[in-house]
C-alpha atoms as a PDB file:
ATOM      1  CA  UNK A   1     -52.000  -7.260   3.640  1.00  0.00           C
ATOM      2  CA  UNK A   2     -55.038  -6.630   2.024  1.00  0.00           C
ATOM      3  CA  UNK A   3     -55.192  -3.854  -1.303  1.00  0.00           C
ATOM      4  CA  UNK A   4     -57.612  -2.117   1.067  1.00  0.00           C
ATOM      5  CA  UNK A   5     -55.755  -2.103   3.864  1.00  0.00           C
ATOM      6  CA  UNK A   6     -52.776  -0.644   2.317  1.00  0.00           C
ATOM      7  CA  UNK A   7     -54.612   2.115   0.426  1.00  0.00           C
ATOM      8  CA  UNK A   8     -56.315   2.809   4.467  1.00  0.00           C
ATOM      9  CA  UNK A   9     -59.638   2.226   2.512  1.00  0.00           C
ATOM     10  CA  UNK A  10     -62.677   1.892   5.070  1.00  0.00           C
ATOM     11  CA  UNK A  11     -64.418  -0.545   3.243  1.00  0.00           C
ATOM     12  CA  UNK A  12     -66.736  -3.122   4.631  1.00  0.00           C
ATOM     13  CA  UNK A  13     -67.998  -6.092   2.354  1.00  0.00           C
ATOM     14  CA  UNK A  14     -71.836  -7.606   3.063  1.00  0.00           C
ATOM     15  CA  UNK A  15     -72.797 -10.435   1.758  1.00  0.00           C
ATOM     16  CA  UNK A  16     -76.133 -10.869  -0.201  1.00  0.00           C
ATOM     17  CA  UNK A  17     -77.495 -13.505   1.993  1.00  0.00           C
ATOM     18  CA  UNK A  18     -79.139 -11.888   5.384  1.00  0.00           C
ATOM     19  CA  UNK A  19     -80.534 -15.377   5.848  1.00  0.00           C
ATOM     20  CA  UNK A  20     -80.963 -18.648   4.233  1.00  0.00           C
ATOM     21  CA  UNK A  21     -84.719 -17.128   3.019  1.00  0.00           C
ATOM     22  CA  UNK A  22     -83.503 -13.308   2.634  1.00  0.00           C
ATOM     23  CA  UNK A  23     -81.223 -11.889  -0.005  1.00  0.00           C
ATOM     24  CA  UNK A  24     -80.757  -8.229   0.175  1.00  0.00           C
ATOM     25  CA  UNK A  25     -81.183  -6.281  -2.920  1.00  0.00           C
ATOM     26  CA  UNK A  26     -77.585  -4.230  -4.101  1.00  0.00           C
ATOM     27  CA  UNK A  27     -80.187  -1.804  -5.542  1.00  0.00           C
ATOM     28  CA  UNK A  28     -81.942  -1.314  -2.569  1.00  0.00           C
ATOM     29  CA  UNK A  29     -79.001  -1.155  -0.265  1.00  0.00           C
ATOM     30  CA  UNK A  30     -78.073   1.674  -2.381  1.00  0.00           C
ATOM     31  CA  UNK A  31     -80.771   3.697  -2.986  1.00  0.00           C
ATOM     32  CA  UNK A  32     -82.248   3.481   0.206  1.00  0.00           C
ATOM     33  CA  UNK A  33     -78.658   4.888   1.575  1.00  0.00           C
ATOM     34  CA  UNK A  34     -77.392   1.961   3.485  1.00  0.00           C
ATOM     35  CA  UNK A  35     -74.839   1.349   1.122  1.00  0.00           C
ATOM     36  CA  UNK A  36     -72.315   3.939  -1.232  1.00  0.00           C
ATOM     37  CA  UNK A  37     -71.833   1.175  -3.943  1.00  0.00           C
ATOM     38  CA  UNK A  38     -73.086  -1.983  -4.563  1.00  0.00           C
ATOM     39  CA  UNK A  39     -71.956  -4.844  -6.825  1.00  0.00           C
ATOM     40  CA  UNK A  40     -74.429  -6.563  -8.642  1.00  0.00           C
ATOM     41  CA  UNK A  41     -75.550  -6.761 -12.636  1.00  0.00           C
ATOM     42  CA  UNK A  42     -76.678  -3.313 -14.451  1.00  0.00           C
ATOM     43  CA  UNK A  43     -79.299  -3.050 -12.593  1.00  0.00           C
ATOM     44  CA  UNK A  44     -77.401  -1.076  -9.868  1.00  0.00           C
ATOM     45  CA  UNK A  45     -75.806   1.356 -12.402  1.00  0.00           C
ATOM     46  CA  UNK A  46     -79.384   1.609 -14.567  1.00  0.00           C
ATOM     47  CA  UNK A  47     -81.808   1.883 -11.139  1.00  0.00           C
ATOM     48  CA  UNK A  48     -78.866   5.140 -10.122  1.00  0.00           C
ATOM     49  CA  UNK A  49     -78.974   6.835 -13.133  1.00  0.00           C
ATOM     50  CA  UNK A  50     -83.413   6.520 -13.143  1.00  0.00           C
ATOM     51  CA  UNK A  51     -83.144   8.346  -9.565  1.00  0.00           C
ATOM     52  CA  UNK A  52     -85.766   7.668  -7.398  1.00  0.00           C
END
């Protein structure tokens, strides 16, 4: 069993790659609300703290 699983954590992971010419931006997920965290470099935490 999964850590998520046994802390009842809904948690989905996406990958990156919406299709072999698309890569979603982690930045973008989150700003634009589709996402509540993203993994990626800095550039997630830096692009949050600017605000929009």
């Amino acid at each position: 069993m999964g850590i998520t699983k046994r802390l009842e954590l809904d948690v989905e992971f996406k990958s990156a790659l919406e299709s072999k010419t698309k890569i979603l931006s982690a930045v973008t997920e989150v700003t634009d609300g589709q996402a509540e965290s993203g993994i990626a470099a800095t550039d997630v935490l830096l692009a949050r703290n600017k605000g929009p």
